[in-house]
PDB file of N, CA and C in Angstrom:
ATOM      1  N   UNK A   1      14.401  -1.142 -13.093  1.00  0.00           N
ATOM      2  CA  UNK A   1      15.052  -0.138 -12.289  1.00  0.00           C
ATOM      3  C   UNK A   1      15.086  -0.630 -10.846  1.00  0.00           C
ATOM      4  N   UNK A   2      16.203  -0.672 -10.492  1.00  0.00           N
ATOM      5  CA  UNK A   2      15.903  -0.770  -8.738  1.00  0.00           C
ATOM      6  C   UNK A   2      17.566  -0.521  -8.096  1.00  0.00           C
ATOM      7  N   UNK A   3      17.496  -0.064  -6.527  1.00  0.00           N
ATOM      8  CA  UNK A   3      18.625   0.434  -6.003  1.00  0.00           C
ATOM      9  C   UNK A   3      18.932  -0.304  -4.882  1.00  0.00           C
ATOM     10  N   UNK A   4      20.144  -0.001  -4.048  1.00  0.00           N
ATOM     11  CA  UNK A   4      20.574  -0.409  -2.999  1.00  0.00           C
ATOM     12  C   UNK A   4      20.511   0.079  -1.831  1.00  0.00           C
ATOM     13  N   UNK A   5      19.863   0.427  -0.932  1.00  0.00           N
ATOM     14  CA  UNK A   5      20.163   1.642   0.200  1.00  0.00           C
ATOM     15  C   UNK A   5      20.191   0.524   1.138  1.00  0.00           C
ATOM     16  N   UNK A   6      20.667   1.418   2.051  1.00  0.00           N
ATOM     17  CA  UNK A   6      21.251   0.978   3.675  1.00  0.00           C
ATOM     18  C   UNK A   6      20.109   1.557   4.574  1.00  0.00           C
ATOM     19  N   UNK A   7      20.220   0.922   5.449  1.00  0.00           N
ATOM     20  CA  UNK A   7      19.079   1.341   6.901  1.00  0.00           C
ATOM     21  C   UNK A   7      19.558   0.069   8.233  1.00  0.00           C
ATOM     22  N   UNK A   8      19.616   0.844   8.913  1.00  0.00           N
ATOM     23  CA  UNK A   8      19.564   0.130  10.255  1.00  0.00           C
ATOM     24  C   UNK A   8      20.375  -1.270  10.434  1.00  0.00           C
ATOM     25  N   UNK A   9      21.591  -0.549   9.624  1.00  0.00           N
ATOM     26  CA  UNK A   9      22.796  -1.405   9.575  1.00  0.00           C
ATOM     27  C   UNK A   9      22.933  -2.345   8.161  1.00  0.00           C
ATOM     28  N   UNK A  10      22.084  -2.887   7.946  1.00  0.00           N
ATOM     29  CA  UNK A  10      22.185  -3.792   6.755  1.00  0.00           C
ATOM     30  C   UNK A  10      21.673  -2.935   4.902  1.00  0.00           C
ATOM     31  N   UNK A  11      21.859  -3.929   4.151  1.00  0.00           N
ATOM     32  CA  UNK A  11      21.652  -3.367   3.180  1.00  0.00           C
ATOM     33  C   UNK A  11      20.724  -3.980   1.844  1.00  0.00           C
ATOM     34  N   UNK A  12      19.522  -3.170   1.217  1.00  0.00           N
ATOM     35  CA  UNK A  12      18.550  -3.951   0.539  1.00  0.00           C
ATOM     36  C   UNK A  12      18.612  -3.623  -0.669  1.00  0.00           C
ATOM     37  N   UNK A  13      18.124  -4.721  -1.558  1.00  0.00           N
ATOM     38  CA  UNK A  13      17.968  -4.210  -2.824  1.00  0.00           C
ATOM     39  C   UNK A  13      16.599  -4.189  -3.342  1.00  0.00           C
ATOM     40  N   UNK A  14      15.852  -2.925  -3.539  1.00  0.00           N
ATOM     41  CA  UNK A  14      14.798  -2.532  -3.471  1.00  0.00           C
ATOM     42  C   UNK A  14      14.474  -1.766  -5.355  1.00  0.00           C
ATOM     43  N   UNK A  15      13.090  -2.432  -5.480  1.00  0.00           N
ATOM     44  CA  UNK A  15      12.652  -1.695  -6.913  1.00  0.00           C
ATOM     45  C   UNK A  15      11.255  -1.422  -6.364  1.00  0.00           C
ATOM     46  N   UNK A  16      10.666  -0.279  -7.679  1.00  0.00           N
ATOM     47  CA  UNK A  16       9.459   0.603  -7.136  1.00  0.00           C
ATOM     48  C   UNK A  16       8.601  -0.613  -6.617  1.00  0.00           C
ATOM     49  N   UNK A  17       7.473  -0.183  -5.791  1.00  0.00           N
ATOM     50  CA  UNK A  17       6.263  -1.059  -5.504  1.00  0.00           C
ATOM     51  C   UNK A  17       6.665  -2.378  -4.497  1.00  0.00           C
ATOM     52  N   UNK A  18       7.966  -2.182  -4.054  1.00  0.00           N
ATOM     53  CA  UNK A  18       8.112  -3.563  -3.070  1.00  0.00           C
ATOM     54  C   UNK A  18       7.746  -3.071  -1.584  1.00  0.00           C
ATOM     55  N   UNK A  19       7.587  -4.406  -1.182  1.00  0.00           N
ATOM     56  CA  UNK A  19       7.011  -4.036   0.683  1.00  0.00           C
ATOM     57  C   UNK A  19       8.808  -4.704   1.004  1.00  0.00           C
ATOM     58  N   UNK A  20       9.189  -3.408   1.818  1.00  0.00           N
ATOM     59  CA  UNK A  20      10.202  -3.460   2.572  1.00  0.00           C
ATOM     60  C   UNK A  20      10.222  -3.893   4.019  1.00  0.00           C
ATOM     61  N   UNK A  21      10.428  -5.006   5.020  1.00  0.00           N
ATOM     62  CA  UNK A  21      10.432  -5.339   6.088  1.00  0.00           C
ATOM     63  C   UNK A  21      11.630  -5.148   7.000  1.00  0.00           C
ATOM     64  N   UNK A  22      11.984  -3.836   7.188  1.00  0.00           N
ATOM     65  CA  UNK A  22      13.359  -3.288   8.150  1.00  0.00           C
ATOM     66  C   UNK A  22      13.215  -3.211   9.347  1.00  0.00           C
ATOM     67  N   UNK A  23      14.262  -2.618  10.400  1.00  0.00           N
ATOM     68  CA  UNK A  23      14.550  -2.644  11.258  1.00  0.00           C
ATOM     69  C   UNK A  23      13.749  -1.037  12.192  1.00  0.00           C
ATOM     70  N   UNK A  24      13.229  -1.290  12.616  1.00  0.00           N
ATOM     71  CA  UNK A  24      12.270  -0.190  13.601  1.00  0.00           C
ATOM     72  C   UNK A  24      12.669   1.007  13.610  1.00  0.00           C
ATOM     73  N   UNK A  25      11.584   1.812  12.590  1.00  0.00           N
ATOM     74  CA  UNK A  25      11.946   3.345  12.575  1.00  0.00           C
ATOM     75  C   UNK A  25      10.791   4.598  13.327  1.00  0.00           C
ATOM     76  N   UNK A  26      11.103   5.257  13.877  1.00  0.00           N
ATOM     77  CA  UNK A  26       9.962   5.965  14.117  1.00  0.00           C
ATOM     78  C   UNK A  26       9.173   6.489  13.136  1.00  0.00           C
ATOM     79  N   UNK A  27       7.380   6.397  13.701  1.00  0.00           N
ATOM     80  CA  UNK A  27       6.713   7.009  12.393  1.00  0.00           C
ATOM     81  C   UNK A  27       5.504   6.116  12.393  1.00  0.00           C
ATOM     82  N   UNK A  28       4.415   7.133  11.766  1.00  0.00           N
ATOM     83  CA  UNK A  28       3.023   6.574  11.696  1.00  0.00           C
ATOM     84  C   UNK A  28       2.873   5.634  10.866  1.00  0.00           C
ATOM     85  N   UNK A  29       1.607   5.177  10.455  1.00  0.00           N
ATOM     86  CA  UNK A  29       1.499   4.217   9.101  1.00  0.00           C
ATOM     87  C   UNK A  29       0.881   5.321   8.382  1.00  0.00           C
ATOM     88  N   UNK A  30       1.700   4.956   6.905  1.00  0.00           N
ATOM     89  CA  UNK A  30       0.588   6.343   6.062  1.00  0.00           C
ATOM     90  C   UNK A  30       2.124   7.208   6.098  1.00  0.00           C
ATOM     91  N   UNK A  31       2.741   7.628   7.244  1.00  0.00           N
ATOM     92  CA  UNK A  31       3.812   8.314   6.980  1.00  0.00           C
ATOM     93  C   UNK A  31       4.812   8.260   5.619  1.00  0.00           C
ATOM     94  N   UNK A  32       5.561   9.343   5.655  1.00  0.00           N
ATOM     95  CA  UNK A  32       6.416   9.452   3.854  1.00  0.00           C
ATOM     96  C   UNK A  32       7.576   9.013   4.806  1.00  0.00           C
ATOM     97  N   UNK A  33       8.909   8.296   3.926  1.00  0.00           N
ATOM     98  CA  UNK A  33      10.115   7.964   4.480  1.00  0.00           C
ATOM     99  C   UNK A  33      11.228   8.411   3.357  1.00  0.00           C
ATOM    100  N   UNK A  34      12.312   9.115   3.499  1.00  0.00           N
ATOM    101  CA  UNK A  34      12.896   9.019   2.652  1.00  0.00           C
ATOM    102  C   UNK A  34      14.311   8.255   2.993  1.00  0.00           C
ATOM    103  N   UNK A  35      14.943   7.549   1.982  1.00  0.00           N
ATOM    104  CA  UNK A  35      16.332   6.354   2.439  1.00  0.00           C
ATOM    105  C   UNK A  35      17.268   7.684   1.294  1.00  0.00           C
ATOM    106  N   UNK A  36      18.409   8.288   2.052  1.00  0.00           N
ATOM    107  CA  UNK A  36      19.614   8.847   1.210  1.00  0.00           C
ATOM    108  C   UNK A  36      20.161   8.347   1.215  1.00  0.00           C
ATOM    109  N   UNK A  37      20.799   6.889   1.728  1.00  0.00           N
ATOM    110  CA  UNK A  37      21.678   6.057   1.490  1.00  0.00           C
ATOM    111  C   UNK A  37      21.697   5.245   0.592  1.00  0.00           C
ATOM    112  N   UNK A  38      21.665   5.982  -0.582  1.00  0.00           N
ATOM    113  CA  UNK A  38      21.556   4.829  -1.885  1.00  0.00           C
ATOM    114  C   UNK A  38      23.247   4.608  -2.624  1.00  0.00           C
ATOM    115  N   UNK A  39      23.075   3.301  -2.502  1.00  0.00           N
ATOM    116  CA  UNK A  39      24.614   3.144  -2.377  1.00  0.00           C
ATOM    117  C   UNK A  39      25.237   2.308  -3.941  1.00  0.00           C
ATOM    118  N   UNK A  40      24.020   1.943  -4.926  1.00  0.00           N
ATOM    119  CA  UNK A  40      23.882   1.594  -6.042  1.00  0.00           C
ATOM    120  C   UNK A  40      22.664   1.775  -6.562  1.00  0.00           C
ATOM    121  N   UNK A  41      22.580   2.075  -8.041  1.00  0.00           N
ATOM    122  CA  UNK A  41      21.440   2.414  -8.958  1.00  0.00           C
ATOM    123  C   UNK A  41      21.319   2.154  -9.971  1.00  0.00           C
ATOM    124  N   UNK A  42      20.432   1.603 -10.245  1.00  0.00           N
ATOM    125  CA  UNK A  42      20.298   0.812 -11.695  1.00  0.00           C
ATOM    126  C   UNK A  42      19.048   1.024 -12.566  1.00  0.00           C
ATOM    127  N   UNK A  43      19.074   1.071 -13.700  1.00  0.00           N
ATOM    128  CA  UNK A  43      18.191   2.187 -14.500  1.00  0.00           C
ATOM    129  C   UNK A  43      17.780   0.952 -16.392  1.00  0.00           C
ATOM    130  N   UNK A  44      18.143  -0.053 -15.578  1.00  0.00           N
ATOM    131  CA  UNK A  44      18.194  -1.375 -17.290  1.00  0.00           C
ATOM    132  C   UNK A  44      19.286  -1.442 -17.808  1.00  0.00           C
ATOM    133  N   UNK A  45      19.764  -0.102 -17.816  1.00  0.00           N
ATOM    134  CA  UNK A  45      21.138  -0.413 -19.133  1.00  0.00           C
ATOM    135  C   UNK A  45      22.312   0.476 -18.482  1.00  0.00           C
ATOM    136  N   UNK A  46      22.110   1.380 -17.641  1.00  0.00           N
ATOM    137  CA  UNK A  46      23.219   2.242 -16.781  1.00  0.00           C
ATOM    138  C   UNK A  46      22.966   1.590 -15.379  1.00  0.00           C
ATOM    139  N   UNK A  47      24.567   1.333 -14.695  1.00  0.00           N
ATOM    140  CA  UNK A  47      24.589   1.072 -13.222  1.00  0.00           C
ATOM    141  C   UNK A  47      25.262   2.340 -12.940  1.00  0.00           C
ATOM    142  N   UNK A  48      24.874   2.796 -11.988  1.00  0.00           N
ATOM    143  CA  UNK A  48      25.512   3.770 -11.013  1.00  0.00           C
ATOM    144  C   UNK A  48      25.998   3.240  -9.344  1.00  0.00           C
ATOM    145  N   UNK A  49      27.681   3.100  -9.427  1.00  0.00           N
ATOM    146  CA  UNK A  49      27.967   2.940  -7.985  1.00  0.00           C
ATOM    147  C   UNK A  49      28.422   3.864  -7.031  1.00  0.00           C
ATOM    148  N   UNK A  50      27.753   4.063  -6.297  1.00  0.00           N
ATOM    149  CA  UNK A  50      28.546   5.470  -4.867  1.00  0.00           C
ATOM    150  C   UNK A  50      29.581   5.012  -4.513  1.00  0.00           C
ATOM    151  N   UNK A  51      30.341   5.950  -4.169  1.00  0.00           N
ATOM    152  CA  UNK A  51      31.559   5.870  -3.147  1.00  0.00           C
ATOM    153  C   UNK A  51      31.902   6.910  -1.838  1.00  0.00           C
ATOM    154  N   UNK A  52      31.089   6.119  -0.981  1.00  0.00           N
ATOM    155  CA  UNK A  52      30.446   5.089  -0.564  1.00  0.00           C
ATOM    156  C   UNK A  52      28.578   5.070  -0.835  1.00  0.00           C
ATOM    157  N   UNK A  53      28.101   6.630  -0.979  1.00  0.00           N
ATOM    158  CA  UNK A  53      26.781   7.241  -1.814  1.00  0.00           C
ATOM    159  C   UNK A  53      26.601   7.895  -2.751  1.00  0.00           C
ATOM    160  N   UNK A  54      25.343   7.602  -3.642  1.00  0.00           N
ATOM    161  CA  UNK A  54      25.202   8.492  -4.701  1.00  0.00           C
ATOM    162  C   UNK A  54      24.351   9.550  -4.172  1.00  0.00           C
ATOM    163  N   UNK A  55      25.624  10.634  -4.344  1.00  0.00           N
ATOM    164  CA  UNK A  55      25.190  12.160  -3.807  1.00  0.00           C
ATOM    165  C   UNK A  55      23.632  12.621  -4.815  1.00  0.00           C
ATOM    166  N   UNK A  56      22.553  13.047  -4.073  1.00  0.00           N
ATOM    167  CA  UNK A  56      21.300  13.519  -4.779  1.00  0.00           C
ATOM    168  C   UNK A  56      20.187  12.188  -5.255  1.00  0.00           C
ATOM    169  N   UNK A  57      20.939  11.068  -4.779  1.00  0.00           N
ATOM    170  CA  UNK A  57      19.580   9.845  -5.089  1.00  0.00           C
ATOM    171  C   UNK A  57      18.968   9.951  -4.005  1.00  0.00           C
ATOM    172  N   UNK A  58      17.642   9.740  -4.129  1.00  0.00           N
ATOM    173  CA  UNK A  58      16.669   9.168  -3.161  1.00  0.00           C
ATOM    174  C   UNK A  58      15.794   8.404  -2.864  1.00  0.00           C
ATOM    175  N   UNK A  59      15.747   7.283  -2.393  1.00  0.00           N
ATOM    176  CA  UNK A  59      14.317   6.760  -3.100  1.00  0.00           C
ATOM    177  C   UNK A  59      13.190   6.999  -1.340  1.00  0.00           C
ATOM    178  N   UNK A  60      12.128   6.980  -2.356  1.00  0.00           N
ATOM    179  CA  UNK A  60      10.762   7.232  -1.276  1.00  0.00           C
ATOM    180  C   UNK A  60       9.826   6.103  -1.053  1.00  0.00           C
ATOM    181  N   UNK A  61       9.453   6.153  -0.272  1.00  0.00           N
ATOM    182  CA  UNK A  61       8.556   5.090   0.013  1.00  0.00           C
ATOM    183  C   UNK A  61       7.332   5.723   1.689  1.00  0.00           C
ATOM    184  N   UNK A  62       6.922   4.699   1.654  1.00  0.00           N
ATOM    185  CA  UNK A  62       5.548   5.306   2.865  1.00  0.00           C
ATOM    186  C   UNK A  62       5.368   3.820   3.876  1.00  0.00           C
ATOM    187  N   UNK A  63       5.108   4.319   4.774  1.00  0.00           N
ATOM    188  CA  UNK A  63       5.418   3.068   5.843  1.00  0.00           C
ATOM    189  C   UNK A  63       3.716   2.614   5.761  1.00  0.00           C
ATOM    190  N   UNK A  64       3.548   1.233   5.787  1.00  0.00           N
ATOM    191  CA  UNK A  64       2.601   0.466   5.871  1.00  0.00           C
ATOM    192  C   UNK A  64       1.989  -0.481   6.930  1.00  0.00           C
ATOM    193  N   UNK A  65       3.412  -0.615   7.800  1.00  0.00           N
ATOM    194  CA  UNK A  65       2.607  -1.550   9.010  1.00  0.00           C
ATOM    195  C   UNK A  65       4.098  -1.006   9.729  1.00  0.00           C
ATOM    196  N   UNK A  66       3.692  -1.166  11.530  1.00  0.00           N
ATOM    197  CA  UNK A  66       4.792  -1.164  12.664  1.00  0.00           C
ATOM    198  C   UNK A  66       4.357  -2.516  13.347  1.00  0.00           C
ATOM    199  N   UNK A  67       5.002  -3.544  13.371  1.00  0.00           N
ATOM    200  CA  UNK A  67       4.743  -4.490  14.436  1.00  0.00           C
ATOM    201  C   UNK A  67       5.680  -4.999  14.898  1.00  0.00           C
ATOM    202  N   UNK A  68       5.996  -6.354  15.188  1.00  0.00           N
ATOM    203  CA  UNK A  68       7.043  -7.505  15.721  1.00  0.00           C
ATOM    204  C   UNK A  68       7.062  -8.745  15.245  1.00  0.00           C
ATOM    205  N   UNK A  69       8.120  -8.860  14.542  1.00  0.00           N
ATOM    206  CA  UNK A  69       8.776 -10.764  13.775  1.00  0.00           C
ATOM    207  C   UNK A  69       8.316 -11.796  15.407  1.00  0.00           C
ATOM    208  N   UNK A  70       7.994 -12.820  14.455  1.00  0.00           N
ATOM    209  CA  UNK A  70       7.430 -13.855  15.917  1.00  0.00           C
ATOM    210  C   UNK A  70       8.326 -14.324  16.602  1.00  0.00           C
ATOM    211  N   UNK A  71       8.260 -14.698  17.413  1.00  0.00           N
ATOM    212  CA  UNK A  71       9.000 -15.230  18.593  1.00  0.00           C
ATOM    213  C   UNK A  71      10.391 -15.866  18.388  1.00  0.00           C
ATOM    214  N   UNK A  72      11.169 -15.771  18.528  1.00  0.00           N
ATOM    215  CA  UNK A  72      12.301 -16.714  19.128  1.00  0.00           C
ATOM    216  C   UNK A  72      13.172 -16.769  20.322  1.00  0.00           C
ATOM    217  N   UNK A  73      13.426 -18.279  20.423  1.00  0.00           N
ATOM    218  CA  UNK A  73      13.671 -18.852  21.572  1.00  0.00           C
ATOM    219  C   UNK A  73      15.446 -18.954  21.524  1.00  0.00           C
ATOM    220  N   UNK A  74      15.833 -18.131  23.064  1.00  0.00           N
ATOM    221  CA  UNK A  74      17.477 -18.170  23.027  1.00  0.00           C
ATOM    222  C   UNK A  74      17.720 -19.229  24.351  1.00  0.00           C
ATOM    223  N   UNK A  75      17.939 -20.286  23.928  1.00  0.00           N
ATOM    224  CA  UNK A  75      18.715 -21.544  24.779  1.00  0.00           C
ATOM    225  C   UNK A  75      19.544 -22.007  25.335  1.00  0.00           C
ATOM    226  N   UNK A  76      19.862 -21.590  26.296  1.00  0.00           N
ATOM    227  CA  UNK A  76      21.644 -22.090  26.956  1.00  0.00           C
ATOM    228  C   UNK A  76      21.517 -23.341  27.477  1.00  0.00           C
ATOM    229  N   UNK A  77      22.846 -23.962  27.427  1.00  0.00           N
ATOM    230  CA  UNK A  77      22.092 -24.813  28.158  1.00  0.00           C
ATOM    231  C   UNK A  77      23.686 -25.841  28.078  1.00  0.00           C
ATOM    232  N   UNK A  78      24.363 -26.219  29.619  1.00  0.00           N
ATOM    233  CA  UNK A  78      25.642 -26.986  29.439  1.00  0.00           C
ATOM    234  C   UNK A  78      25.239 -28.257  30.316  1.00  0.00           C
ATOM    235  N   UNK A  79      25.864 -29.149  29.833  1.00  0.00           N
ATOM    236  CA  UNK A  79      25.198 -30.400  30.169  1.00  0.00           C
ATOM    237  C   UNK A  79      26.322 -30.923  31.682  1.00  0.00           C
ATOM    238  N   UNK A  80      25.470 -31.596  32.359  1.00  0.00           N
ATOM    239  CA  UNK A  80      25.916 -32.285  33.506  1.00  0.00           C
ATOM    240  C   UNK A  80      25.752 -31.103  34.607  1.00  0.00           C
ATOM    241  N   UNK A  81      26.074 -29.459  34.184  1.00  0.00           N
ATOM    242  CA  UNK A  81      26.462 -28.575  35.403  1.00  0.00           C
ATOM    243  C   UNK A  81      24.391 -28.010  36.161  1.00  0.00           C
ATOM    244  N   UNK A  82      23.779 -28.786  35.086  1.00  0.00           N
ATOM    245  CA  UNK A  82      22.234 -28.308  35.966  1.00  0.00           C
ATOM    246  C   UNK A  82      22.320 -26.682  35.546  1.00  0.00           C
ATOM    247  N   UNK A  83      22.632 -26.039  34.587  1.00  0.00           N
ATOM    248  CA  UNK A  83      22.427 -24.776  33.605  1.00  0.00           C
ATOM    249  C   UNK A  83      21.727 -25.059  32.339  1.00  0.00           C
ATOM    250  N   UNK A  84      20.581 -24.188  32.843  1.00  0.00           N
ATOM    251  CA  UNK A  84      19.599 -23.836  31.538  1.00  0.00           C
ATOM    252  C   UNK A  84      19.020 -22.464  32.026  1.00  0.00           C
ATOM    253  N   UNK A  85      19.216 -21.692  30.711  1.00  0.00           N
ATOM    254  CA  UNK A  85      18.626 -20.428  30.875  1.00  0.00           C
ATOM    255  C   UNK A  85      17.185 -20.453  29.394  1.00  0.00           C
ATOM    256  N   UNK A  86      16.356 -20.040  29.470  1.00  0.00           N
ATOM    257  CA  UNK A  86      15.426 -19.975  28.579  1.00  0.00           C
ATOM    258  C   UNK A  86      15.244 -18.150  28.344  1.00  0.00           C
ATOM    259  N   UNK A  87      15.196 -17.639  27.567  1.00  0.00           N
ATOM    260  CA  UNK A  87      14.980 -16.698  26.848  1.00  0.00           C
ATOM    261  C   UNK A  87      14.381 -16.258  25.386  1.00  0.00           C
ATOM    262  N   UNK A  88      13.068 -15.494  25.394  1.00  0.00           N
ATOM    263  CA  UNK A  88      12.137 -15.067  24.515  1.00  0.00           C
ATOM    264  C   UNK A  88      12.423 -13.588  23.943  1.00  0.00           C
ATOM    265  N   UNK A  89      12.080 -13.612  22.513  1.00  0.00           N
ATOM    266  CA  UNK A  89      12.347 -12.167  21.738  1.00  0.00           C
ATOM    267  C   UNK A  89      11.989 -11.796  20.999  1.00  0.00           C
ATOM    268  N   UNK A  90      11.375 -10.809  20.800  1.00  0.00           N
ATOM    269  CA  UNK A  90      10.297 -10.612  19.284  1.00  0.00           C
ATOM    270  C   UNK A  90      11.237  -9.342  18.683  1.00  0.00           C
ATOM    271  N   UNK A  91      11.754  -9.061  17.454  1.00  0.00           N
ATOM    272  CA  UNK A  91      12.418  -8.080  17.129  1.00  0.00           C
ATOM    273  C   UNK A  91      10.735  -7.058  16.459  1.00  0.00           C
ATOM    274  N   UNK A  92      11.364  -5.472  17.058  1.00  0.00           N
ATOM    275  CA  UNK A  92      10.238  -4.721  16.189  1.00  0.00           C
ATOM    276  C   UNK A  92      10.758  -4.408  14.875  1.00  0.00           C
ATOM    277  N   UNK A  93       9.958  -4.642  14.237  1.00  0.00           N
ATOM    278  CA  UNK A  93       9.947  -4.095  12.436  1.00  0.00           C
ATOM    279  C   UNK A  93       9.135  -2.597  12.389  1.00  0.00           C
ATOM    280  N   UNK A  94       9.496  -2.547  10.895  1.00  0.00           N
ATOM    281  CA  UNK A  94       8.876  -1.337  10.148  1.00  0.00           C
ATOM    282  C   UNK A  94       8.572  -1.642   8.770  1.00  0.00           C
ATOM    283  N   UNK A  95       7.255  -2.038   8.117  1.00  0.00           N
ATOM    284  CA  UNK A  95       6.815  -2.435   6.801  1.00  0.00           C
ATOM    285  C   UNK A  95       6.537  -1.218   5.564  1.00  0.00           C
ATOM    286  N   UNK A  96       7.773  -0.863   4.960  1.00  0.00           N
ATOM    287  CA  UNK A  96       7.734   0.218   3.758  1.00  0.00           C
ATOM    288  C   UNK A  96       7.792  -0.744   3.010  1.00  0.00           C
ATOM    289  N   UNK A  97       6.314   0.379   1.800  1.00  0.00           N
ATOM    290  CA  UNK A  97       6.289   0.299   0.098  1.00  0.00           C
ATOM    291  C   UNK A  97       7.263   1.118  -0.437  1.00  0.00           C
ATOM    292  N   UNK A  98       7.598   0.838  -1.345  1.00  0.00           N
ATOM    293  CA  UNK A  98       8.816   1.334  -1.916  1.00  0.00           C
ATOM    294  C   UNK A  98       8.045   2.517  -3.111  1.00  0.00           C
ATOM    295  N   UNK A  99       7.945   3.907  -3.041  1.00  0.00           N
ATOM    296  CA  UNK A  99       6.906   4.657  -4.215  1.00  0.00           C
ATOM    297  C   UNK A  99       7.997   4.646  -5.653  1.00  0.00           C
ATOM    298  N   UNK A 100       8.869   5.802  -4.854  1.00  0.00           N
ATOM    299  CA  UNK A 100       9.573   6.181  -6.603  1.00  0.00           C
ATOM    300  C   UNK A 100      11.836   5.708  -5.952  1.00  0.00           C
ATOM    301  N   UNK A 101      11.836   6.157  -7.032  1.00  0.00           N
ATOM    302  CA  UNK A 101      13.714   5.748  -6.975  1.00  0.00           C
ATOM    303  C   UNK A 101      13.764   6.929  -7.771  1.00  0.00           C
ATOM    304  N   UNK A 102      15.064   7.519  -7.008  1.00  0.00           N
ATOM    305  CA  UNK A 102      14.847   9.224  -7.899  1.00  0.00           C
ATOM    306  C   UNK A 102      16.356   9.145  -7.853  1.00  0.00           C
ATOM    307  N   UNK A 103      17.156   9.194  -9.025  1.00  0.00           N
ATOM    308  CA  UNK A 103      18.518   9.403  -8.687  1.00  0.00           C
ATOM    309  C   UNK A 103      19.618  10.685 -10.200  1.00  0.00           C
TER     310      UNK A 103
END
Protein backbone atom coordinates (compact mmCIF):
# COMPACT_ATOMS: atom_id res chain seq x y z
CA UNK A 1 0.00 0.00 0.00
CA UNK A 2 1.42 3.40 -0.42
CA UNK A 3 0.28 7.01 -1.84
CA UNK A 4 1.30 10.17 -3.42
CA UNK A 5 0.72 13.50 -1.61
CA UNK A 6 2.06 16.89 -2.27
CA UNK A 7 3.60 19.33 0.35
CA UNK A 8 5.59 22.30 -0.03
CA UNK A 9 5.52 22.26 -3.68
CA UNK A 10 6.88 18.92 -4.66
CA UNK A 11 5.52 15.54 -4.61
CA UNK A 12 6.29 12.05 -2.57
CA UNK A 13 5.61 8.70 -2.74
CA UNK A 14 5.10 7.56 0.68
CA UNK A 15 4.01 3.93 2.35
CA UNK A 16 3.11 3.32 6.14
CA UNK A 17 6.27 3.51 8.52
CA UNK A 18 8.57 5.73 6.20
CA UNK A 19 10.63 8.78 7.61
CA UNK A 20 9.59 11.60 5.36
CA UNK A 21 12.31 14.50 4.94
CA UNK A 22 10.14 17.74 3.60
CA UNK A 23 10.17 21.13 3.35
CA UNK A 24 9.65 23.20 6.84
CA UNK A 25 6.35 22.97 8.49
CA UNK A 26 5.31 24.42 11.65
CA UNK A 27 5.02 22.11 14.69
CA UNK A 28 6.52 20.28 17.64
CA UNK A 29 8.27 16.89 17.51
CA UNK A 30 5.74 14.29 18.73
CA UNK A 31 3.15 16.54 16.90
CA UNK A 32 0.17 14.67 14.56
CA UNK A 33 0.32 15.99 10.75
CA UNK A 34 -2.22 15.35 8.44
CA UNK A 35 -1.23 15.54 4.21
CA UNK A 36 -5.01 15.94 2.19
CA UNK A 37 -3.24 16.16 -0.81
CA UNK A 38 -3.25 12.70 -1.81
CA UNK A 39 -3.07 12.75 -5.33
CA UNK A 40 -2.66 8.78 -5.98
CA UNK A 41 -3.45 5.55 -3.96
CA UNK A 42 -2.55 2.31 -4.12
CA UNK A 43 -3.90 -0.60 -2.13
CA UNK A 44 -1.73 -4.01 -4.17
CA UNK A 45 -4.26 -4.63 -6.66
CA UNK A 46 -6.55 -1.23 -6.94
CA UNK A 47 -4.85 2.21 -8.06
CA UNK A 48 -6.80 5.15 -7.32
CA UNK A 49 -5.97 8.48 -9.33
CA UNK A 50 -7.35 12.13 -8.21
CA UNK A 51 -8.23 14.70 -10.41
CA UNK A 52 -6.29 16.59 -9.32
CA UNK A 53 -7.23 14.86 -5.36
CA UNK A 54 -8.70 12.00 -3.91
CA UNK A 55 -11.59 13.68 -2.15
CA UNK A 56 -11.67 11.95 1.72
CA UNK A 57 -7.95 10.31 1.58
CA UNK A 58 -5.66 11.09 4.19
CA UNK A 59 -2.68 9.90 5.22
CA UNK A 60 -1.19 10.66 8.88
CA UNK A 61 1.91 10.72 10.11
CA UNK A 62 3.77 12.54 13.35
CA UNK A 63 6.75 14.75 12.99
CA UNK A 64 10.05 13.35 14.35
CA UNK A 65 12.84 15.80 14.00
CA UNK A 66 12.92 19.92 12.86
CA UNK A 67 16.42 20.78 11.75
CA UNK A 68 18.62 21.95 8.62
CA UNK A 69 20.18 19.90 5.34
CA UNK A 70 24.07 20.78 5.54
CA UNK A 71 25.58 23.40 4.01
CA UNK A 72 25.84 24.52 0.54
CA UNK A 73 28.01 26.70 -1.19
CA UNK A 74 26.51 29.32 -4.01
CA UNK A 75 29.57 30.53 -6.28
CA UNK A 76 29.69 33.28 -8.73
CA UNK A 77 32.29 33.90 -10.11
CA UNK A 78 33.31 35.63 -13.98
CA UNK A 79 36.68 35.39 -14.95
CA UNK A 80 39.17 38.26 -15.84
CA UNK A 81 36.37 41.03 -14.38
CA UNK A 82 37.87 40.38 -10.43
CA UNK A 83 33.95 39.06 -9.46
CA UNK A 84 33.48 36.53 -6.91
CA UNK A 85 30.65 36.42 -4.67
CA UNK A 86 30.67 33.46 -2.04
CA UNK A 87 27.41 32.48 -0.51
CA UNK A 88 26.25 29.85 2.32
CA UNK A 89 22.73 28.01 2.93
CA UNK A 90 21.32 25.49 5.00
CA UNK A 91 17.63 24.70 3.86
CA UNK A 92 15.19 23.96 7.10
CA UNK A 93 13.51 20.54 6.99
CA UNK A 94 10.74 18.74 8.75
CA UNK A 95 11.34 14.77 9.52
CA UNK A 96 7.69 12.83 9.35
CA UNK A 97 6.93 9.03 10.04
CA UNK A 98 4.44 8.14 7.92
CA UNK A 99 1.49 6.21 10.66
CA UNK A 100 -1.60 5.13 8.57
CA UNK A 101 -2.87 5.90 4.66
CA UNK A 102 -6.61 6.17 5.01
CA UNK A 103 -8.37 6.56 1.72
Amino acid sequence: MYAVVATGGKQYKVKEGDILKIEKIEGDVGSRVDFDQVLMYSDGDQVRVGQPKIDGAVVRGHIVAQGKNRKIIVFKYKRRKRYRRKNGHRQAFTAVRIDTIEA
